[in-house]
N, C-alpha and C. Protein backbone atom coordinates (compact mmCIF):
# COMPACT_ATOMS: atom_id res chain seq x y z
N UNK A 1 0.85 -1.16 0.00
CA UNK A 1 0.00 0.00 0.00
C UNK A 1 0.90 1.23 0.00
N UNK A 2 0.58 2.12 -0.92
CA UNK A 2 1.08 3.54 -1.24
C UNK A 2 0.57 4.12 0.01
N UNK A 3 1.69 5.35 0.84
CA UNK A 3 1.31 6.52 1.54
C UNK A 3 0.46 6.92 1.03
N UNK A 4 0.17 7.41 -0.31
CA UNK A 4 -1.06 8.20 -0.39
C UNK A 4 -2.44 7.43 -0.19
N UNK A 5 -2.29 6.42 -0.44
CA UNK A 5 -3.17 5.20 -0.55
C UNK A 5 -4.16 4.91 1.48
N UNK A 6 -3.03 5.46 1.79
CA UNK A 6 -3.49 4.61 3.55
C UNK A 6 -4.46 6.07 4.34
N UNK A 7 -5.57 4.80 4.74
CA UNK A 7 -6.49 5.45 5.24
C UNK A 7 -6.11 6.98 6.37
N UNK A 8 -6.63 8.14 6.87
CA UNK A 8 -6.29 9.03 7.13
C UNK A 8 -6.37 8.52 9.26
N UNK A 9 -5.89 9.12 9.97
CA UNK A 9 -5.71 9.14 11.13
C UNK A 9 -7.12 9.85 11.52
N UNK A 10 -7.67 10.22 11.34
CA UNK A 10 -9.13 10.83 11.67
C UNK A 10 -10.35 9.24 11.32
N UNK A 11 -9.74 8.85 10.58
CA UNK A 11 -10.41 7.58 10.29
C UNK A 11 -10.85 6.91 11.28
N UNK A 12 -9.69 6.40 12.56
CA UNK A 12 -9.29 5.33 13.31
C UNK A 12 -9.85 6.16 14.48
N UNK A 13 -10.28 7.78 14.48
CA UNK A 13 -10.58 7.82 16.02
C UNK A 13 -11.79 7.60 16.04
N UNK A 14 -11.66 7.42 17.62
CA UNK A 14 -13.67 7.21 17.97
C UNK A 14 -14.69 8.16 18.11
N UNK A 15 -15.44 7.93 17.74
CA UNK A 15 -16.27 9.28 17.20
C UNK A 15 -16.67 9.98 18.73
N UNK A 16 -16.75 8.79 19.76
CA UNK A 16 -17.75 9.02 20.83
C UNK A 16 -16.90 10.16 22.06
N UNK A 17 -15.72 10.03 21.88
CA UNK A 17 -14.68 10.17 22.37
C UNK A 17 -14.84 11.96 21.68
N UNK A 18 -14.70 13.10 22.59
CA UNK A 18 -14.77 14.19 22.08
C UNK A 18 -13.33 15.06 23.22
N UNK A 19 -13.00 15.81 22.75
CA UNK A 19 -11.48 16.55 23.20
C UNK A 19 -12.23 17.12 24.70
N UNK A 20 -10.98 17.44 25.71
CA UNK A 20 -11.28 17.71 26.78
C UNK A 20 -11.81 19.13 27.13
N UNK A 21 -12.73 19.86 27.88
CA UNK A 21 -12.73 21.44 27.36
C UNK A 21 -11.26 22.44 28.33
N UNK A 22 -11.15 22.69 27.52
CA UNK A 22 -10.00 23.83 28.27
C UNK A 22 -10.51 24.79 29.42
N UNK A 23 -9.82 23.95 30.73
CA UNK A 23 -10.06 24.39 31.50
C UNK A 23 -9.72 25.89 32.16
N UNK A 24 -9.41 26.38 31.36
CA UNK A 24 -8.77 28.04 31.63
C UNK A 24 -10.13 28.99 31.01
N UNK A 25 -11.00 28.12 29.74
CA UNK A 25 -11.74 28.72 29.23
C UNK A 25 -13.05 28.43 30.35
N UNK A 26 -13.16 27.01 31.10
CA UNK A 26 -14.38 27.47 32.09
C UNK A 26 -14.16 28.35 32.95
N UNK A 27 -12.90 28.31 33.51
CA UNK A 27 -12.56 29.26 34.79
C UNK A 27 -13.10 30.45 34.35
N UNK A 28 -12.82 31.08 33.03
CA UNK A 28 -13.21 32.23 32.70
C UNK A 28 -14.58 32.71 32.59
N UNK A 29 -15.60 31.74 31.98
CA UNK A 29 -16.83 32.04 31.94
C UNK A 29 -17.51 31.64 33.27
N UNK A 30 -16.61 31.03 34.49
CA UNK A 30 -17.54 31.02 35.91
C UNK A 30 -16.93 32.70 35.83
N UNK A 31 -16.37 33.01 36.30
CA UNK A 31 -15.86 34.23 36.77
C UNK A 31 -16.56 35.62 35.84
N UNK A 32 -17.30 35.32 34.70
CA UNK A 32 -18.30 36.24 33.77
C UNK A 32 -19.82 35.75 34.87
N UNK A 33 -19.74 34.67 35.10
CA UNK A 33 -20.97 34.51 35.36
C UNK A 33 -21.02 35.18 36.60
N UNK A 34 -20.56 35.05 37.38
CA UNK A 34 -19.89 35.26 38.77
C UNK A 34 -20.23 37.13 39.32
N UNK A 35 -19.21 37.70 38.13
CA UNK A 35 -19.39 39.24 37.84
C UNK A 35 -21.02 39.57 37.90
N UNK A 36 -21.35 39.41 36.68
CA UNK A 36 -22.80 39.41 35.77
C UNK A 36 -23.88 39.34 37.50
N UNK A 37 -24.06 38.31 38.35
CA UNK A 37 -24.50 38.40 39.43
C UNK A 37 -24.15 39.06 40.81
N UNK A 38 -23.09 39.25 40.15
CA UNK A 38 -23.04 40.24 41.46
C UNK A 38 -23.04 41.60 41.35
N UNK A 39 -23.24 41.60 39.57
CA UNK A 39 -23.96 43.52 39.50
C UNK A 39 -24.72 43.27 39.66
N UNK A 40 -25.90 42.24 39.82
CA UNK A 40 -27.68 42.72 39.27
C UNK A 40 -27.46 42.46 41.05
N UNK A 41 -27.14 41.79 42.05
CA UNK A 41 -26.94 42.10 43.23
C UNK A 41 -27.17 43.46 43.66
N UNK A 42 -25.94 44.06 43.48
CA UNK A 42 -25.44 45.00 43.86
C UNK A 42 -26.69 46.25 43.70
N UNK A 43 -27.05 46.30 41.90
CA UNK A 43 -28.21 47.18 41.57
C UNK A 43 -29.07 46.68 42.21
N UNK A 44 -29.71 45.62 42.43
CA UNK A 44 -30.74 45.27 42.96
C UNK A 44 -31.25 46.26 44.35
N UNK A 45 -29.66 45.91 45.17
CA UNK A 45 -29.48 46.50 46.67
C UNK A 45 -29.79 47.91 46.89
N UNK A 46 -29.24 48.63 45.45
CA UNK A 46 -29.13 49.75 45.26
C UNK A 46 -30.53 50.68 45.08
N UNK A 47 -31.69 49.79 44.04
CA UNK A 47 -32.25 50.05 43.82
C UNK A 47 -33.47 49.92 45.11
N UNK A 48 -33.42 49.10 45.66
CA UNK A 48 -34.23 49.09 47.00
C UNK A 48 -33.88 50.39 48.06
N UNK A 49 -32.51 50.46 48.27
CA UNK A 49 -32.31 51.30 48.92
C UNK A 49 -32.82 52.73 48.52
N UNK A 50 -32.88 53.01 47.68
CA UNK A 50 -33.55 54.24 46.39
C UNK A 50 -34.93 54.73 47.15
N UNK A 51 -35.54 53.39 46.92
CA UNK A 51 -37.35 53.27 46.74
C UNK A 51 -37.73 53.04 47.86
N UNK A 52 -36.74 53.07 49.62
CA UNK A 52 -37.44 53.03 50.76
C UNK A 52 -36.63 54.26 51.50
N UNK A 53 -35.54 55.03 50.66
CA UNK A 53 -35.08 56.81 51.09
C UNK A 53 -34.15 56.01 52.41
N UNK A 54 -33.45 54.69 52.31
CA UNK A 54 -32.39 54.99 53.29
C UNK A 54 -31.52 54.90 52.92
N UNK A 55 -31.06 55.17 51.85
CA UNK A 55 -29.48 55.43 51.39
C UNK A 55 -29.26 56.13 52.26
N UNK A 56 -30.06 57.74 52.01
CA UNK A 56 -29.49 58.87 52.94
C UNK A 56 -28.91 58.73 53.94
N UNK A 57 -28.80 57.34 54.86
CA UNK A 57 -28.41 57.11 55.95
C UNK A 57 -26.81 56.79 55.54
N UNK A 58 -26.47 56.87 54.61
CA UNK A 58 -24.87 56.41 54.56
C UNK A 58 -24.67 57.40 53.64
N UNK A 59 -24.76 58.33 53.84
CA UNK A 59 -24.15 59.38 53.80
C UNK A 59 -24.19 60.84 54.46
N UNK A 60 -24.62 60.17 55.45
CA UNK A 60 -24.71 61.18 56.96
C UNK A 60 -26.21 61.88 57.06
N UNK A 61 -25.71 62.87 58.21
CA UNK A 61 -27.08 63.52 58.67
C UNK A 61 -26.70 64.90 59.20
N UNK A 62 -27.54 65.84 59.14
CA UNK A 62 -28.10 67.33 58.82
C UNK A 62 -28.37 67.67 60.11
N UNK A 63 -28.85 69.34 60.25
CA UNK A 63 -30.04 69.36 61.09
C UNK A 63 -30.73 70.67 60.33
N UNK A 64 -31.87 71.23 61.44
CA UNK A 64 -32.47 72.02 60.44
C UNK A 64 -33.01 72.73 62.26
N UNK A 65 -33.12 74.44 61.27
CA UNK A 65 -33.36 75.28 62.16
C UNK A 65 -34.71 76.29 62.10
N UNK A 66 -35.58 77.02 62.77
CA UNK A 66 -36.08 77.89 61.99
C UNK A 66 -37.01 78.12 63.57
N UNK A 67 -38.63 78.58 63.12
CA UNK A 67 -39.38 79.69 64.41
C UNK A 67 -40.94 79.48 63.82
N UNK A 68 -41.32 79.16 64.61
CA UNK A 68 -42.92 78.83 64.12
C UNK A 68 -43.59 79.86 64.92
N UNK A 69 -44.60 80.41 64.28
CA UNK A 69 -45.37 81.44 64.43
C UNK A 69 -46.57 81.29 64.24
N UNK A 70 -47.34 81.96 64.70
CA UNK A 70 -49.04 81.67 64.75
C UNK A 70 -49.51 82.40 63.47
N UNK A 71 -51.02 82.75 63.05
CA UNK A 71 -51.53 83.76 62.50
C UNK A 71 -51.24 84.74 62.06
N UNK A 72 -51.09 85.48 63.98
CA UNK A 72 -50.76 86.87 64.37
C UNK A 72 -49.52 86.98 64.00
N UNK A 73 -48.30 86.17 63.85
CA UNK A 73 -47.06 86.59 63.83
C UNK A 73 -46.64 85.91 65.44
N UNK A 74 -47.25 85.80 66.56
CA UNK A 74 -46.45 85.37 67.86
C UNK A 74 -46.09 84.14 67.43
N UNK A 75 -45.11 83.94 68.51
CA UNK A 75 -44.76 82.53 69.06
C UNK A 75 -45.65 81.31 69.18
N UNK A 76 -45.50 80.14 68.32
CA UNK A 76 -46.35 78.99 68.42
C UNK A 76 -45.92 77.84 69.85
N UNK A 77 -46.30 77.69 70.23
CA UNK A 77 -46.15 75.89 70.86
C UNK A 77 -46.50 74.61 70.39
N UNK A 78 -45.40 74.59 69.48
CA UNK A 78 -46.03 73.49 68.57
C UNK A 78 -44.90 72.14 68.77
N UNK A 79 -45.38 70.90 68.61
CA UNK A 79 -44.32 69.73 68.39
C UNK A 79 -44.20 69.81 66.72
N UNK A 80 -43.14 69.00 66.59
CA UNK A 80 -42.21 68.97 65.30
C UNK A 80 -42.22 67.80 65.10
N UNK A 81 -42.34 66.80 64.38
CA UNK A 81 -41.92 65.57 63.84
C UNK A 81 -41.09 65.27 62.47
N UNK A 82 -40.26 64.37 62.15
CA UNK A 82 -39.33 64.14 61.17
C UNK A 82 -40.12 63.17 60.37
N UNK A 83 -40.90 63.09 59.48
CA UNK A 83 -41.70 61.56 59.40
C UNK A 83 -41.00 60.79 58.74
N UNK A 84 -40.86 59.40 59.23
CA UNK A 84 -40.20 58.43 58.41
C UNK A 84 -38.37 58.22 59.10
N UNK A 85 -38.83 58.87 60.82
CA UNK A 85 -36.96 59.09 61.38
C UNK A 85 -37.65 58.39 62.32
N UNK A 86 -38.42 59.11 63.18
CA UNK A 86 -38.72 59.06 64.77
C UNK A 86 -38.43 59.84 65.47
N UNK A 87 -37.84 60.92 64.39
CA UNK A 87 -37.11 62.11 65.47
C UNK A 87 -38.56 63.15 65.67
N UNK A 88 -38.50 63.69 66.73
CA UNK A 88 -39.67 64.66 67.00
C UNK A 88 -39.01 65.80 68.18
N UNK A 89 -39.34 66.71 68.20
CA UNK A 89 -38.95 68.10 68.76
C UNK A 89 -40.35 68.69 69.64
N UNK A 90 -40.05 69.59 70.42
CA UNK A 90 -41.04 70.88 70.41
C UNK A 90 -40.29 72.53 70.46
N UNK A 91 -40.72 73.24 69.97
CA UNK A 91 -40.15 74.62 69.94
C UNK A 91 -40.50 75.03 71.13
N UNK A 92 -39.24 76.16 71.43
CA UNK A 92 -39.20 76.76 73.06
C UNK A 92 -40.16 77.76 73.00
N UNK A 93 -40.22 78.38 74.08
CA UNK A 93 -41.35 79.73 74.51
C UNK A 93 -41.58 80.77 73.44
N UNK A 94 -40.07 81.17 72.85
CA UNK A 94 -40.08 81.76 71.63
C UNK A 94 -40.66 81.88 70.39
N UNK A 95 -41.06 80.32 70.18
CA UNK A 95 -41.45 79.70 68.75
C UNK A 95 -40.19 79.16 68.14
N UNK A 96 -38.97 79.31 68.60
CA UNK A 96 -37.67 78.36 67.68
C UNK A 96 -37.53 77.12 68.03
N UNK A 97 -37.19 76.41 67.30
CA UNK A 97 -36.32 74.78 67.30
C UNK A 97 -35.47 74.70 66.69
N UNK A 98 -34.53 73.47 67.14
CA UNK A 98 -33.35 73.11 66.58
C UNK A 98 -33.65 71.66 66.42
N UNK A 99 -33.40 71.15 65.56
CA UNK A 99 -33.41 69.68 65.09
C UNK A 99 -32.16 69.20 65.05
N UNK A 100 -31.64 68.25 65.46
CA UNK A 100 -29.99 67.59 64.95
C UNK A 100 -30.46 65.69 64.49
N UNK A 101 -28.97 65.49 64.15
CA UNK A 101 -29.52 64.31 63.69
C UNK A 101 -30.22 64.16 62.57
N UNK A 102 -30.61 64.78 61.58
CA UNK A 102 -31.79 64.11 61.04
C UNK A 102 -31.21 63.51 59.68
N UNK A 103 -31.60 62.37 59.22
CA UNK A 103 -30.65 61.68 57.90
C UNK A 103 -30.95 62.83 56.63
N UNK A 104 -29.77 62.94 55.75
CA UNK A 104 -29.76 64.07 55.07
C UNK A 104 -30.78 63.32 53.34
N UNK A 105 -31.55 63.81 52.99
CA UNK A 105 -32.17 64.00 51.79
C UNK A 105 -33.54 64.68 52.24
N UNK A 106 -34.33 64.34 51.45
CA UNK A 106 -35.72 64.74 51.39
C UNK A 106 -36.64 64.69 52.51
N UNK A 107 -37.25 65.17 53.20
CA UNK A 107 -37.69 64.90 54.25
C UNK A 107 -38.91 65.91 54.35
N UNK A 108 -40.01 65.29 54.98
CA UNK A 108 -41.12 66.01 55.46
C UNK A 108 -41.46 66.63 57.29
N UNK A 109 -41.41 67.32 57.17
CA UNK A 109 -41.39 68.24 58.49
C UNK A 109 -42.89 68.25 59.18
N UNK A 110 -43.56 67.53 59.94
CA UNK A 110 -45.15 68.19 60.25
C UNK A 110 -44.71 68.90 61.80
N UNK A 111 -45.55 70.05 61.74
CA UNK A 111 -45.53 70.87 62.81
C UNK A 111 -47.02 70.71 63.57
N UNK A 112 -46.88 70.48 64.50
CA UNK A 112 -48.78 70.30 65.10
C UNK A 112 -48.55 71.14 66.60
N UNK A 113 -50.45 71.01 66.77
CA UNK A 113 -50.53 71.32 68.35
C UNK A 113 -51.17 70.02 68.39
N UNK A 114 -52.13 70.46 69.26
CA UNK A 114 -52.84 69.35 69.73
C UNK A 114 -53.85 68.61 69.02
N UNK A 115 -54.17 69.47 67.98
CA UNK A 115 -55.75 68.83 67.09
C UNK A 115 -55.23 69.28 65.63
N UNK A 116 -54.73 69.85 65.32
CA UNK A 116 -53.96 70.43 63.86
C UNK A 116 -52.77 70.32 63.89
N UNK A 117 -52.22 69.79 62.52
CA UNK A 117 -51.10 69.99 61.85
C UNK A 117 -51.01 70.01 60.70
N UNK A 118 -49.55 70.85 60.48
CA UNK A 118 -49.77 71.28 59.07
C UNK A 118 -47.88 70.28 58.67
N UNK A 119 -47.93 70.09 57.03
CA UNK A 119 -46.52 69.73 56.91
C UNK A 119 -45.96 70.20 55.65
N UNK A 120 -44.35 70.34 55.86
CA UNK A 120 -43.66 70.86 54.93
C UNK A 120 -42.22 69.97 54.45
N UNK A 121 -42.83 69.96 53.27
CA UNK A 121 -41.11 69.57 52.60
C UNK A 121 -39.67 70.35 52.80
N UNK A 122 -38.67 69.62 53.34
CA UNK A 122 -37.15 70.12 53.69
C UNK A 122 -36.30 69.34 52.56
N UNK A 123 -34.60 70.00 52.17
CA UNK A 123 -34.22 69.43 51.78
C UNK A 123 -32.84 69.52 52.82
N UNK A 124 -32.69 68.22 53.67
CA UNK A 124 -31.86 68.28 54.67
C UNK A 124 -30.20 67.75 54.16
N UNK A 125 -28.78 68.44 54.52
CA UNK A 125 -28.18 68.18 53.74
C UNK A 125 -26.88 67.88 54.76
N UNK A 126 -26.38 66.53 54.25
CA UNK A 126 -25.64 66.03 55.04
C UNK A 126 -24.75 67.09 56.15
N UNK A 127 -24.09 67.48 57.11
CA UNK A 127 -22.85 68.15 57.75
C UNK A 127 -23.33 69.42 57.91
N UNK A 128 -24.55 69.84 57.58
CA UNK A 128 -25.25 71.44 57.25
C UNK A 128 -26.39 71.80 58.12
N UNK A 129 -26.00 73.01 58.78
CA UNK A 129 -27.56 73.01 59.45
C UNK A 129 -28.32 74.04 58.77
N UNK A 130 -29.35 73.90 58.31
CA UNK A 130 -30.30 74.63 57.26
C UNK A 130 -31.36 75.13 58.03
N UNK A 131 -31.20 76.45 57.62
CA UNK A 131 -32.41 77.95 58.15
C UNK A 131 -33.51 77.93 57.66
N UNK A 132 -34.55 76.71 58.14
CA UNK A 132 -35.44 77.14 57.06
C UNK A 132 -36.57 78.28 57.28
N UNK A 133 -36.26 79.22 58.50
CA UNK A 133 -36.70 80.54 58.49
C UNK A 133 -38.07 80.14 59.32
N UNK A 134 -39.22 81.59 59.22
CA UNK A 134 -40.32 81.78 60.05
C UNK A 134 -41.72 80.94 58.88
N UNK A 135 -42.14 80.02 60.02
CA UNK A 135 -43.43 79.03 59.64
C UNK A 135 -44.71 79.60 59.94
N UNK A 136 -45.49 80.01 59.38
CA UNK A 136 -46.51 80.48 60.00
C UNK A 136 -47.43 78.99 59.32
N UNK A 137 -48.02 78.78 61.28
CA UNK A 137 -49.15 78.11 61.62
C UNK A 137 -50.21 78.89 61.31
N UNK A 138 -50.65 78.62 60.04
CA UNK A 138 -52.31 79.19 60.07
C UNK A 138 -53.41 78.05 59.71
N UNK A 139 -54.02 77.50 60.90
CA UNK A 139 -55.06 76.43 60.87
C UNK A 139 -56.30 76.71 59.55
N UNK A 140 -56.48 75.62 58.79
CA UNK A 140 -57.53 75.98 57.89
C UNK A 140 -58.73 75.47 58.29
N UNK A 141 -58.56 74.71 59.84
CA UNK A 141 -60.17 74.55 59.88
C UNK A 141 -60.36 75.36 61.56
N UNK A 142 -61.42 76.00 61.72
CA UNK A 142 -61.70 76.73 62.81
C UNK A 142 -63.08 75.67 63.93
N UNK A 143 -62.44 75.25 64.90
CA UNK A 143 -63.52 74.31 65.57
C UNK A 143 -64.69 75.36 66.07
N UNK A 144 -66.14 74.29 66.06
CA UNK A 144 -67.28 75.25 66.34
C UNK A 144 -67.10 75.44 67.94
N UNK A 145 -67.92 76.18 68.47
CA UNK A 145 -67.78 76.64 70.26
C UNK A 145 -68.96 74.98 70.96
């Protein structure tokens, strides 16, 4: 039998029998897979934290200052609440408060007495204490006698 003549070496292997996979190439696609889950993790975490406002907590906290006033212009006695902290205040004889502590982003302020309150949006900012000036309490409903 002629060299050219003799059957080829692909002939004689076994079909069933397939090459080993290169193991440098799985290492690589665990470690894609690996990545790939631990961004949608990460956003996931991120995105929760977003949509329930406590990021703000890791990246510090504010306070906020200002003077609540009645109608007339006097001095209110009113409590203060932070909603969504637990922090709550009351202003001195004057009508001023000081708030500390409070986690820095968006935040709603309600000011009440005893049967009314009214509330206001703050934008509280981390390391800063913010003036947010004179509140006038003016009740919109007047109780009958």
């Amino acid at each position: 039998m002629k060299l050219e003549e003799s059957p080829d070496i692909q002939e004689y292997q076994d079909p069933l029998l397939k090459p080993l996979p290169d193991a440098h190439l799985q290492r690589r696609r665990f470690r894609i897979v690996l990545l790939v889950l631990l961004l949608i993790t990460i956003s996931l975490f991120a995105m929760y934290l977003m949509q329930t406002k406590k990021i703000s907590t890791f990246f510090g906290t504010g306070s906020i200052r200002g003077v609540v006033l009645d109608a007339h212009g006097n001095p209110f006695k009113a409590e203060i609440y932070v909603l969504g902290t637990g922090i709550k205040s009351e202003t001195n004889p004057d009508g001023s408060f000081t708030i500390s502590d409070i986690p820095s982003g968006e935040r709603i302020l309600v000011i009440a007495d005893e049967n009314i309150g009214n509330s206001q949006s703050i934008q509280v900012i981390a390391g800063k204490q913010i003036d947010i000036g004179e509140i006038r309490f003016i009740p919109t409903a007047v109780p009958e006698p």
